[in-house]
Protein backbone atom coordinates (compact mmCIF):
# COMPACT_ATOMS: atom_id res chain seq x y z
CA UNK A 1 13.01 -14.37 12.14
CA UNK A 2 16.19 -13.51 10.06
CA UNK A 3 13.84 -15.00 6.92
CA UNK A 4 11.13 -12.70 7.90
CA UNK A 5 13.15 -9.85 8.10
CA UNK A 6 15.04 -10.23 4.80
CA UNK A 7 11.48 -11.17 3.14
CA UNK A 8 10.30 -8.07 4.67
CA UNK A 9 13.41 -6.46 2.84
CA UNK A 10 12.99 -8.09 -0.54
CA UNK A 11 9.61 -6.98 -0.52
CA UNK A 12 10.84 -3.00 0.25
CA UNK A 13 13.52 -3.17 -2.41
CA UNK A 14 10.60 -4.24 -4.84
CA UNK A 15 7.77 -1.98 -3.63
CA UNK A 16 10.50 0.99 -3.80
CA UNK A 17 11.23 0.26 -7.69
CA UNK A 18 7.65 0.60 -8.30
CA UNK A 19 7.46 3.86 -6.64
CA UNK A 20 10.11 5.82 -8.79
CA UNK A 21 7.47 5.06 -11.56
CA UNK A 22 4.50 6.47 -9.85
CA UNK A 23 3.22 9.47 -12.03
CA UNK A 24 4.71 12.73 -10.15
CA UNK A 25 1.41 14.88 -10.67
CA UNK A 26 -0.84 12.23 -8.42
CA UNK A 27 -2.37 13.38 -5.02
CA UNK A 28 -0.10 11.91 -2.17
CA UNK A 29 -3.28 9.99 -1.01
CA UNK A 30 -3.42 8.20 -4.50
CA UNK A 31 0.30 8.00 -4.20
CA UNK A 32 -0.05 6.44 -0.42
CA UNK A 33 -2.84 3.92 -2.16
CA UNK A 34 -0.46 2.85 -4.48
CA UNK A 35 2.00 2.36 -2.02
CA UNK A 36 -0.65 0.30 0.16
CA UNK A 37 -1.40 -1.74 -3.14
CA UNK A 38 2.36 -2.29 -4.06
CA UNK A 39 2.91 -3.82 -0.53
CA UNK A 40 -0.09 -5.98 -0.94
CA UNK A 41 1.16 -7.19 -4.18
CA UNK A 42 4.70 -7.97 -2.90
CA UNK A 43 3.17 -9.59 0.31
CA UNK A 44 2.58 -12.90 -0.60
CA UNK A 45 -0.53 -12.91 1.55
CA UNK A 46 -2.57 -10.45 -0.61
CA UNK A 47 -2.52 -7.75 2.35
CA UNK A 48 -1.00 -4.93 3.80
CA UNK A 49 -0.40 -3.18 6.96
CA UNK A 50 -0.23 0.87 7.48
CA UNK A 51 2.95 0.14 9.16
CA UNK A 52 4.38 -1.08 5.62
CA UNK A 53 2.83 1.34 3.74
CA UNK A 54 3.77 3.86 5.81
CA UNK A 55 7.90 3.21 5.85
CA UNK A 56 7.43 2.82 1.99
CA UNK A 57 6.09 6.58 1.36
CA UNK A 58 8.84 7.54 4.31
CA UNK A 59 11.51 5.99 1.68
CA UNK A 60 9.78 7.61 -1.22
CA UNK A 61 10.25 11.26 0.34
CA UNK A 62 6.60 11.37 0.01
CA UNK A 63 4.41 13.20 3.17
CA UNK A 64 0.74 11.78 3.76
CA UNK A 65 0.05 13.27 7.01
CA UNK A 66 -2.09 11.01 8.68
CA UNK A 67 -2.21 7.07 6.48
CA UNK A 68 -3.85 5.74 9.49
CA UNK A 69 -6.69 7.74 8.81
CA UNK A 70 -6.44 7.73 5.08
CA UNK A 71 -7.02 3.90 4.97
CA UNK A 72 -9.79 4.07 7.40
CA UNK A 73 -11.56 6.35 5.34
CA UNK A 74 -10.23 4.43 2.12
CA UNK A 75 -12.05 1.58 3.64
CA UNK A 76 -15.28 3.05 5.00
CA UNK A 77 -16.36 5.89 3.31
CA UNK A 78 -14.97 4.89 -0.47
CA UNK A 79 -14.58 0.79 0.22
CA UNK A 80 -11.44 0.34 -1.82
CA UNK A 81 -10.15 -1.74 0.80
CA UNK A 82 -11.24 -3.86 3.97
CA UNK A 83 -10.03 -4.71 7.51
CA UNK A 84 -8.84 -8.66 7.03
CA UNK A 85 -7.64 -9.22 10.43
CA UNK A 86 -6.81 -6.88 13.36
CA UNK A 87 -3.88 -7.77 16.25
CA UNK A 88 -3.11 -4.95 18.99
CA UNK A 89 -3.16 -1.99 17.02
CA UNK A 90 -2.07 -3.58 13.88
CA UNK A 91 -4.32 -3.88 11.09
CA UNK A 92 -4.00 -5.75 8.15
CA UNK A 93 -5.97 -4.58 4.88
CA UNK A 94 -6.87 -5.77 1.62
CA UNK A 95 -7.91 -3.92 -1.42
CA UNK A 96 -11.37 -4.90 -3.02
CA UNK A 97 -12.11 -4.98 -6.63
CA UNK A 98 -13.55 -1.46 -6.79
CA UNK A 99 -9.97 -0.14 -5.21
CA UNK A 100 -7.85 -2.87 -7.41
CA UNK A 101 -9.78 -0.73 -10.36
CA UNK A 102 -9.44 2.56 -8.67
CA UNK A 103 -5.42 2.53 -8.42
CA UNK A 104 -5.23 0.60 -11.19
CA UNK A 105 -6.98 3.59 -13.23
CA UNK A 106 -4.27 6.12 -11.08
CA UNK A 107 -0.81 4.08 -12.15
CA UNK A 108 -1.32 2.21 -15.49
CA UNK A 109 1.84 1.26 -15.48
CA UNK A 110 0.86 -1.76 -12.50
CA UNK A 111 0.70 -5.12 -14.34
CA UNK A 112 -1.10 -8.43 -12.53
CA UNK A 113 1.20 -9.82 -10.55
């Protein structure tokens, strides 16, 4: 577990660089969709939990009031991402083409990892 956790903190330290680049004038649902896509970048597994994304836009000092429900309707209504797995209450995400375009359009400043 203490790999886990200081994988888990590698991967903050590097999602939270990215985010002091994210353009200021975005909506903070594009902003939380960044975050979501930075997370599933750093991963390793190509996903991302709302938990993750979640403590990343806490550390950012940026307010989403509800990224549950923003990813839920990311996924269903504009299918930028899908459900990959779901444990308990936990569900894991990733981002399809159409949203790997979408926030790529928002932050040009992302580069393939």
């Amino acid at each position: 577990t203490t790999t886990r956790k200081s994988a888990a903190s590698t991967q903050a330290t590097e999602v939270g660089q990215w985010m002091k680049n994210v353009p200021q004038k975005l909506k903070n649902t594009d902003k939380a969709l960044i975050a979501a896509y930075l997370n599933q970048l750093a991963s390793g597994e190509n996903t991302f939990k709302v938990r993750d994304v979640t403590n990343t836009l806490k550390s950012n000092n940026i307010k989403v009031s509800n990224p549950s429900n923003l990813m839920k309707n990311a996924e269903k209504a504009r299918k930028l991402i899908e459900q990959v797995s779901k444990v308990g209450r936990q569900t894991t995400y990733r981002f399809t083409k159409e949203g790997e375009e979408y926030v790529r359009k928002k932050f040009p400043g992302l580069s393939k990892k």
